[in-house]
Protein backbone atom coordinates (compact mmCIF):
# COMPACT_ATOMS: atom_id res chain seq x y z
CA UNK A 1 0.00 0.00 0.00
CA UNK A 2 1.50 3.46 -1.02
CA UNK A 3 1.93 5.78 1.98
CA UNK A 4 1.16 9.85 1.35
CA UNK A 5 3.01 12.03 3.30
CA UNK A 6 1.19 14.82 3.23
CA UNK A 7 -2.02 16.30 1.95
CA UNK A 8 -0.29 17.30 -1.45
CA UNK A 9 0.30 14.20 -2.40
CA UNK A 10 4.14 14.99 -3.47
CA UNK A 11 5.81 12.85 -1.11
CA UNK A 12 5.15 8.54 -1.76
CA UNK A 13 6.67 5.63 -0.31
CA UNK A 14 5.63 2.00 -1.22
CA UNK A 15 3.76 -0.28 -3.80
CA UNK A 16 0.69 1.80 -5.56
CA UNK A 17 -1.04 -1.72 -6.33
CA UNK A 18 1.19 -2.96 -9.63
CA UNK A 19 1.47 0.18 -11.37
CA UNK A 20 4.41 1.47 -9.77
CA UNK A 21 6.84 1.53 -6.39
CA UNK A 22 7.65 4.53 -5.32
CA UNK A 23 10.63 5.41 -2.81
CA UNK A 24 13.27 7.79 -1.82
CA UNK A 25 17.16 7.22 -1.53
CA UNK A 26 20.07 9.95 -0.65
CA UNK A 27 16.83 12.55 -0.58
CA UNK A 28 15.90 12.06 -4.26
CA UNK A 29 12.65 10.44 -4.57
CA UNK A 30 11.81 8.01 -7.64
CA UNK A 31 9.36 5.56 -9.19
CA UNK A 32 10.50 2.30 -10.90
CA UNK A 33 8.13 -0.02 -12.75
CA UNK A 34 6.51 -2.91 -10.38
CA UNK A 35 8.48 -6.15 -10.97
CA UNK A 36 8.70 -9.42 -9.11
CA UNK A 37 12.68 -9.76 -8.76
CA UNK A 38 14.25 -12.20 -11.06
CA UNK A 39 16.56 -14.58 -9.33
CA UNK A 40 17.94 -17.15 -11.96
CA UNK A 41 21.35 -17.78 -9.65
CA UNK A 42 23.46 -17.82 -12.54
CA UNK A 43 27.27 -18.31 -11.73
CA UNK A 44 27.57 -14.71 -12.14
CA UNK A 45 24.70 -13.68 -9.59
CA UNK A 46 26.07 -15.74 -6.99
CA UNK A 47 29.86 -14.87 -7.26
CA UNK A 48 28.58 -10.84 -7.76
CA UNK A 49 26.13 -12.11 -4.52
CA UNK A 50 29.51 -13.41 -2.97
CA UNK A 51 31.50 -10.24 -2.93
CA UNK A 52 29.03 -8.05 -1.90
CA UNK A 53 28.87 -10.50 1.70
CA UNK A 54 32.48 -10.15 1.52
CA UNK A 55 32.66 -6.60 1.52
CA UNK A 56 29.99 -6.21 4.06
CA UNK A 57 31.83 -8.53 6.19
CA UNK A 58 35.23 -6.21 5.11
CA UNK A 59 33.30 -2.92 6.45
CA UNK A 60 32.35 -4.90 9.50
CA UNK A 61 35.62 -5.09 10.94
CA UNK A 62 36.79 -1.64 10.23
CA UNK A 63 36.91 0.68 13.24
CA UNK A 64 35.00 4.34 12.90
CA UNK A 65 38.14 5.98 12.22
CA UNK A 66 38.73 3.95 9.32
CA UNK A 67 35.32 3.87 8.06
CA UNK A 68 35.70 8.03 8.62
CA UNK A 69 38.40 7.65 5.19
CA UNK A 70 35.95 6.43 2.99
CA UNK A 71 33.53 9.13 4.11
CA UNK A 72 35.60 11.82 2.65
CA UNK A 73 36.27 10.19 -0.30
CA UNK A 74 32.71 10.03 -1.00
CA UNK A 75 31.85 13.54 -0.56
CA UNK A 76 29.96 15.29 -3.70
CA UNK A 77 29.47 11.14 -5.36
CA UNK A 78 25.81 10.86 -3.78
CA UNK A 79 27.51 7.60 -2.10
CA UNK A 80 28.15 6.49 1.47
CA UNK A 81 31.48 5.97 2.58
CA UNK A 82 29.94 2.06 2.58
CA UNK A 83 28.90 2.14 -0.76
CA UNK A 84 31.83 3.89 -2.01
CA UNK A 85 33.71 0.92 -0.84
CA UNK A 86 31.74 -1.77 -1.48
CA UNK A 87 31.56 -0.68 -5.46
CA UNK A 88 35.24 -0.33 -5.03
CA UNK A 89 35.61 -4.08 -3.60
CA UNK A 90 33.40 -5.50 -6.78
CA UNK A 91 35.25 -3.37 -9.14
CA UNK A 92 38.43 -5.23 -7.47
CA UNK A 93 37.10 -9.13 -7.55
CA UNK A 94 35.58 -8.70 -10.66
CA UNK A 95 38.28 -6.82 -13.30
CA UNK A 96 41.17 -6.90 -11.25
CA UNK A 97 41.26 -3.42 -10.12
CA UNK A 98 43.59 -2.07 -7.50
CA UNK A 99 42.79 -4.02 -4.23
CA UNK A 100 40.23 -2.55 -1.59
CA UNK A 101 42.92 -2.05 1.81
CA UNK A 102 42.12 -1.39 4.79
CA UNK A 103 42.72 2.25 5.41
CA UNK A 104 45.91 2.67 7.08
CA UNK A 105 45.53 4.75 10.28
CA UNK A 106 47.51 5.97 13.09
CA UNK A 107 47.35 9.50 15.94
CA UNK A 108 49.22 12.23 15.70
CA UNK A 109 50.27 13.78 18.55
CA UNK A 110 51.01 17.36 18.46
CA UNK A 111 53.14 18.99 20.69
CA UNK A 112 55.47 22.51 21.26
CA UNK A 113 58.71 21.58 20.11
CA UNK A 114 60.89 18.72 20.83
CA UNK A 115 59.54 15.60 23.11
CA UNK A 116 61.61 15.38 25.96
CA UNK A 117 63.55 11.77 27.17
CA UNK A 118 63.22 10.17 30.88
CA UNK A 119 66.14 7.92 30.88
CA UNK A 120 65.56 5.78 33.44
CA UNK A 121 62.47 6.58 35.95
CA UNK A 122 61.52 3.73 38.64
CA UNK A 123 57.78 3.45 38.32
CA UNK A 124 57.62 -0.12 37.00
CA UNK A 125 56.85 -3.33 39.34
CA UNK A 126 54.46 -5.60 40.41
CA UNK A 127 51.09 -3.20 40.58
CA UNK A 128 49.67 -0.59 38.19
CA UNK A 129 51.35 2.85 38.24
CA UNK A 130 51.78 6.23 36.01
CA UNK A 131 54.34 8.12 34.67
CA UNK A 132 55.59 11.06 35.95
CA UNK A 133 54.85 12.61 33.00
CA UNK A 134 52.23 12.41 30.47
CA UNK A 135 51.50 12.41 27.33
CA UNK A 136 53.57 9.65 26.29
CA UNK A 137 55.05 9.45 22.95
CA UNK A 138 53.42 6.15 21.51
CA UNK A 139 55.77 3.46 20.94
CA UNK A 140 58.55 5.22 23.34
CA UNK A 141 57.96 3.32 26.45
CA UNK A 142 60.52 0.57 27.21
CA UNK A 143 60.78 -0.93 31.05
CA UNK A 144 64.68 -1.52 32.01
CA UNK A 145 65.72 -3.61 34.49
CA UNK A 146 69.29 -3.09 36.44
CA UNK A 147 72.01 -2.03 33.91
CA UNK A 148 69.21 -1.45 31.46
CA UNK A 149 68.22 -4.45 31.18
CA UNK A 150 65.18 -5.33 29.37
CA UNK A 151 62.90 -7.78 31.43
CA UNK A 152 59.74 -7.82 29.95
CA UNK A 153 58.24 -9.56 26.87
CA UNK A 154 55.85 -7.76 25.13
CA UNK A 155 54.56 -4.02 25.18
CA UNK A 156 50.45 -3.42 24.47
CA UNK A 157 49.95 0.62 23.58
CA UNK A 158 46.63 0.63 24.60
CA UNK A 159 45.13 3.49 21.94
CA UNK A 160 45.63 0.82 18.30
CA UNK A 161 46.58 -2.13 19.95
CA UNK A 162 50.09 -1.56 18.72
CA UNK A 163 52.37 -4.22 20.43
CA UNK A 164 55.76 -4.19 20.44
CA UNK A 165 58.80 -7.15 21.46
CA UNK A 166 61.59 -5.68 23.12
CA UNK A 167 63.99 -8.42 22.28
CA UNK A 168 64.18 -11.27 20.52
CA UNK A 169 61.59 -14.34 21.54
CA UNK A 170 63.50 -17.61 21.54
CA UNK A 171 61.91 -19.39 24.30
CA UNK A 172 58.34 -20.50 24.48
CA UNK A 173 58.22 -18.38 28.35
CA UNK A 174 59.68 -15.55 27.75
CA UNK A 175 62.93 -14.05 29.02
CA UNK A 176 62.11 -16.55 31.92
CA UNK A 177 64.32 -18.53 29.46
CA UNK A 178 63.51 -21.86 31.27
CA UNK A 179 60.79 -23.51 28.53
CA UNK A 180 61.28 -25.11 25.14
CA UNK A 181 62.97 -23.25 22.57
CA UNK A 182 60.43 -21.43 19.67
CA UNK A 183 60.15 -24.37 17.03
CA UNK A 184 58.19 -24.37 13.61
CA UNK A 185 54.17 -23.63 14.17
CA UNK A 186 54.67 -21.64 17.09
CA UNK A 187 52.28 -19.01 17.41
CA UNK A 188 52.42 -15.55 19.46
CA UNK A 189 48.77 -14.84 20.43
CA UNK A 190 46.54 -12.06 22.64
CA UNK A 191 43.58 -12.33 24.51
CA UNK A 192 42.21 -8.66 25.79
CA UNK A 193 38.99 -6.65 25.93
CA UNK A 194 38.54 -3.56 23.91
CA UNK A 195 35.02 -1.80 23.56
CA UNK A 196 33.20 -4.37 25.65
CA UNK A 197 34.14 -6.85 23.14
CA UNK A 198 36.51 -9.82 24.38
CA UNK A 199 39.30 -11.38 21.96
CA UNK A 200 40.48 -14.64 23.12
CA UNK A 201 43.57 -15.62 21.77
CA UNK A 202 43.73 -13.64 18.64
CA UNK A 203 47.54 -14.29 16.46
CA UNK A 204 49.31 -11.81 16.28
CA UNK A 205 52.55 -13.87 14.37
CA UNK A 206 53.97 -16.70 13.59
CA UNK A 207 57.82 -18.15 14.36
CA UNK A 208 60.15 -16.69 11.73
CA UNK A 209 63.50 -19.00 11.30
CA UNK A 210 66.22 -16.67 11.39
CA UNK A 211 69.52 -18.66 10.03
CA UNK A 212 68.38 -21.69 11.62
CA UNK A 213 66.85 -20.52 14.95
CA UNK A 214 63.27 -19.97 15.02
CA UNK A 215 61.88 -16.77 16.93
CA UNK A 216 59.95 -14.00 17.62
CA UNK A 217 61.36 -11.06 16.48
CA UNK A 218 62.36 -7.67 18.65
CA UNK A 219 60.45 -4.99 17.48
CA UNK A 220 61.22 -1.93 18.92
CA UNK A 221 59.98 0.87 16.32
CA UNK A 222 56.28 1.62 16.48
CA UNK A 223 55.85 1.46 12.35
CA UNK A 224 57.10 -2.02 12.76
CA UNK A 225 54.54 -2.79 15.69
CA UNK A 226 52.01 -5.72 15.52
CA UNK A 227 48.14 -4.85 15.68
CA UNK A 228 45.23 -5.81 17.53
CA UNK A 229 42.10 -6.38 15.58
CA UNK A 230 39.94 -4.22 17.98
CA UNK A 231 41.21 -1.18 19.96
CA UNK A 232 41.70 0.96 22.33
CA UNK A 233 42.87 -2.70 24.05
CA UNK A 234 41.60 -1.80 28.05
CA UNK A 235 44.20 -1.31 30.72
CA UNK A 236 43.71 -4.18 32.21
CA UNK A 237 43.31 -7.46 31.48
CA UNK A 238 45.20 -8.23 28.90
CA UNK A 239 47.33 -11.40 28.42
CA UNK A 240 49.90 -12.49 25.49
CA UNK A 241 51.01 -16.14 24.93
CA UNK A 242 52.89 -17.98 22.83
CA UNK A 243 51.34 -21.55 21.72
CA UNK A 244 53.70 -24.06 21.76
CA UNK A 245 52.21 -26.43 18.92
CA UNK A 246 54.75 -29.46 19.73
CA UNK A 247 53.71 -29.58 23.54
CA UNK A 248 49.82 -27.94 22.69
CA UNK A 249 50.12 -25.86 25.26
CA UNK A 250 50.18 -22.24 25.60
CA UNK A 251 52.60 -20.18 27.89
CA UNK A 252 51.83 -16.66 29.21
CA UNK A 253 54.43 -13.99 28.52
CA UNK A 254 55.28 -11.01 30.61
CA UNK A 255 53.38 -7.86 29.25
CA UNK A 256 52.51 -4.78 30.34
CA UNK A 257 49.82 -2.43 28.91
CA UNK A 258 50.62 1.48 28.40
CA UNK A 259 47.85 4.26 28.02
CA UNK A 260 49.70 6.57 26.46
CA UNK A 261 47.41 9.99 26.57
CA UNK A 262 47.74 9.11 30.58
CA UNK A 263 50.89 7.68 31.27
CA UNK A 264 49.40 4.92 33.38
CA UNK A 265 51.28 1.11 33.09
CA UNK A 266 49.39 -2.35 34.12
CA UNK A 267 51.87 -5.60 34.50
CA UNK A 268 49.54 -8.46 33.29
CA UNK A 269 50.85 -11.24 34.09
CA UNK A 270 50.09 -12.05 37.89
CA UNK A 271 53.07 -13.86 40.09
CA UNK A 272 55.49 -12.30 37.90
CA UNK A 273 58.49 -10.42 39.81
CA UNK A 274 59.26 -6.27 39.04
CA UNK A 275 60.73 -4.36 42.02
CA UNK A 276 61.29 -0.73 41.46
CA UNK A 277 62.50 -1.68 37.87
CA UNK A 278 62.86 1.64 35.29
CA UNK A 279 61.20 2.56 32.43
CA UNK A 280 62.65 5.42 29.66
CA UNK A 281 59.94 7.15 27.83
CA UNK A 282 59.41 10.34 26.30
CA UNK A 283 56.80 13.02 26.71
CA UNK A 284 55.77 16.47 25.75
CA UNK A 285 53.42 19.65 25.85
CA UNK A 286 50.67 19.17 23.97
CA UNK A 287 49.27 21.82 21.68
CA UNK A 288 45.31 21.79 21.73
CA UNK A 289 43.39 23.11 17.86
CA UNK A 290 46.58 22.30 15.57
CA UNK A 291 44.19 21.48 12.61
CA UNK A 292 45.51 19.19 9.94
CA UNK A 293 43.78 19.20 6.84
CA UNK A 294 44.90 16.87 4.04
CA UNK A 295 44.20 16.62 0.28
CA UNK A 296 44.44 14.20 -2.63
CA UNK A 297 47.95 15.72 -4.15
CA UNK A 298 47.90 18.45 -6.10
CA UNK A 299 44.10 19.42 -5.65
CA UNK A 300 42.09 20.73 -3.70
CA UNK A 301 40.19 17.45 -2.93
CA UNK A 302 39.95 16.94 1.22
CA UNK A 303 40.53 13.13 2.09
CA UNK A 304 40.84 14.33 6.39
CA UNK A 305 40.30 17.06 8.28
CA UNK A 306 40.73 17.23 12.13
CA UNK A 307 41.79 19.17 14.40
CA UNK A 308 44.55 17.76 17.96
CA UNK A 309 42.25 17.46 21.83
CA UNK A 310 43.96 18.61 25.02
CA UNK A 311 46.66 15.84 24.80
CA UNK A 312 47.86 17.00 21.36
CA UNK A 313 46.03 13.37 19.70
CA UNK A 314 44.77 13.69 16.23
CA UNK A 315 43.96 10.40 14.52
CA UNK A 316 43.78 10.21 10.85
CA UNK A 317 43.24 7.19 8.33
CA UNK A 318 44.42 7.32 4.64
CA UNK A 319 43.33 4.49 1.66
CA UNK A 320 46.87 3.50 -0.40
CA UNK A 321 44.36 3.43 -3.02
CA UNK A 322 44.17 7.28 -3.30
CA UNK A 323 47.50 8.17 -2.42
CA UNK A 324 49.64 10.80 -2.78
CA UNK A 325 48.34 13.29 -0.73
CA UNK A 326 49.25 16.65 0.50
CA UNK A 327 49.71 16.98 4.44
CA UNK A 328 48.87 20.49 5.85
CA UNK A 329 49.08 21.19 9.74
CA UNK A 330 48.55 24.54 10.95
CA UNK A 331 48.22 25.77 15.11
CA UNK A 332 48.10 29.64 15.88
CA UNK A 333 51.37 30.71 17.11
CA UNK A 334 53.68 27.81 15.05
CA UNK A 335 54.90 27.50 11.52
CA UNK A 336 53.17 25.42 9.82
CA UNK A 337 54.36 22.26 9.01
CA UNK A 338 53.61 21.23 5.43
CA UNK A 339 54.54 18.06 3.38
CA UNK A 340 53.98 17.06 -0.25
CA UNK A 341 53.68 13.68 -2.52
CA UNK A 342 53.35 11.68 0.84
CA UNK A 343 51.78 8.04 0.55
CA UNK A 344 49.48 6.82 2.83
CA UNK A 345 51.82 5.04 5.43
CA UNK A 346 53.68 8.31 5.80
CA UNK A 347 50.24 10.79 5.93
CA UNK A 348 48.64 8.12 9.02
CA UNK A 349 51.89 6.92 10.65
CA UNK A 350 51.94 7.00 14.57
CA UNK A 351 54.26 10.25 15.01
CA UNK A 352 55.16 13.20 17.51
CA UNK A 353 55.19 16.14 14.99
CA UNK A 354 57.08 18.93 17.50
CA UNK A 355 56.06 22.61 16.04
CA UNK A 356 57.77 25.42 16.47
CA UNK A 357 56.75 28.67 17.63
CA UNK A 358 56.66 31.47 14.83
């Protein structure tokens, strides 16, 4: 039955009996012909039907920010962000167009001049604690140990789920050092909670065979880090294992979780032994309004605009499919800092961008 909205009769939703169906879509109304759907499920319709589930299922899994990428690069198309991407992803499957990626996304943080370096501050042991200074640099924290020793496995920065190894992973427990050595099939896995959802034992890598000797690799740079599938990952609660596929079992690691923007540091795993241990880290003064705007190169075409909070954060996610792009920040009382022909890795990197005052 066709629905009137008003007493004009200009406004019509619904099936008027078989001679028409009327609707509206992106606030243009139209009438198509009444039909009963064909559905012959040719080979055609079903892998078409396929890809279209898949790209839902893509979308799905994409966090706002990233879904926030595709809505600027569907500004002035009549398209959603969603459908943008989802013609994209059949245009891919179909004719072997450029892949759909993920969007690759990161936070800038924004701060007056150079971040400054704790060398060696004793806040790390046994029960949660916080920096002495905040924000954090993401990816700078490190716990040391006497002599700067490293003694912990795995670092989770809370705000992407980055996680980083400070050394090498050769043994199934850890730095513990007192399990099997990392064979073939081993696995390095995370269980966490992030949103109110709860990940149990998602990988995060596989053993790589070095020369000969299989491992986990240090990773110590933030670009390099590995990612959860869901973030911010909560301050607590969080546990990384390694799954020992000879003995089937899985071995807890010793991890600590970081919240960056706050400075505050969990030690997960329970029974595990840090006394007054140190921790090097750098922080900074955040500038509040820097406002980054960024374009498709050489046009005028915006692909993110944002402006940095109270802790100098400003996220941003970029496609590689529409890269270069032009990278524009501006904050009153600095010099702007401006970059050209930058791909997408570079434009939504983690970084501490350090402006200077004009």
């Amino acid at each position: 039955m066709v629905k009137i909205r008003n007493i004009f009769g200009d406004e019509y939703s619904g099936a008027a009996g078989k001679a028409g169906v009327f609707a509206k879509w992106k606030g243009r109304q139209y009438r198509r012909k009444y039909v009963i759907p064909a559905n012959p499920q040719t080979t055609m319709q079903t892998t078409v039907r396929n890809h279209f589930t898949a790209a839902v299922s893509l979308w799905h899994t994409w966090s706002s920010l990233r879904k926030r990428a595709y809505s600027y690069l569907s500004a002035g198309l009549v398209l959603s962000g969603f459908n943008l991407m989802v013609k994209r992803y059949q245009l891919w499957k179909l004719t072997a167009a450029t892949a759909v990626d993920t969007p690759q996304a990161g936070i800038k943080q924004i701060g007056d001049g150079d971040a400054t370096t704790v060398a060696d501050e004793d806040t790390f042991d046994n029960s949660p604690k916080k920096t002495a200074y905040c924000p954090v640099v993401i990816g700078s924290f490190m716990p040391k140990g006497d002599n700067g020793q490293l003694v912990i496995d795995a670092i989770i920065n809370s705000e992407m789920g980055d996680v980083m190894i400070p050394v090498d992973l050769v043994k199934v427990d850890g730095h513990n050092a007192a399990g099997a050595a990392i064979a073939e099939g081993d696995l390095l896995v995370i269980s966490y909670t992030a949103g109110g959802r709860t990940v149990t034992r998602e990988q995060l890598a596989t053993a790589y065979n070095d020369g000969g000797t299989w491992k986990f690799q240090a990773i110590t740079a933030i670009a390099n880090a590995l990612r959860t599938a869901y973030s911010p990952v909560d301050l607590t609660g969080a546990k990384v294992e390694i799954y020992d596929l000879s003995a089937e079992t899985y071995f807890e690691l010793d991890s600590a979780t970081i919240v960056n923007r706050t400075g505050e540091v969990n030690p997960n795993k329970s029974g595990e032994t840090h006394t007054a241990e140190g921790c090097t880290y750098q922080y900074y003064t955040a500038v509040e309004d820097a406002k980054l705007e960024i374009t498709k190169a050489d046009t005028s075409f915006i692909t993110w605009r944002d402006y940095s909070d109270s802790d100098g954060f400003l996220p941003v996610a970029q496609t590689v499919f529409d890269q270069d792009y032009d990278f524009n920040l501006e904050a009153a009382t600095f010099d702007p800092e401006i970059r050209a022909a930058q791909g997408a890795v570079d434009v939504a990197k983690h970084e501490y961008i350090g402006l200077t005052s004009s």
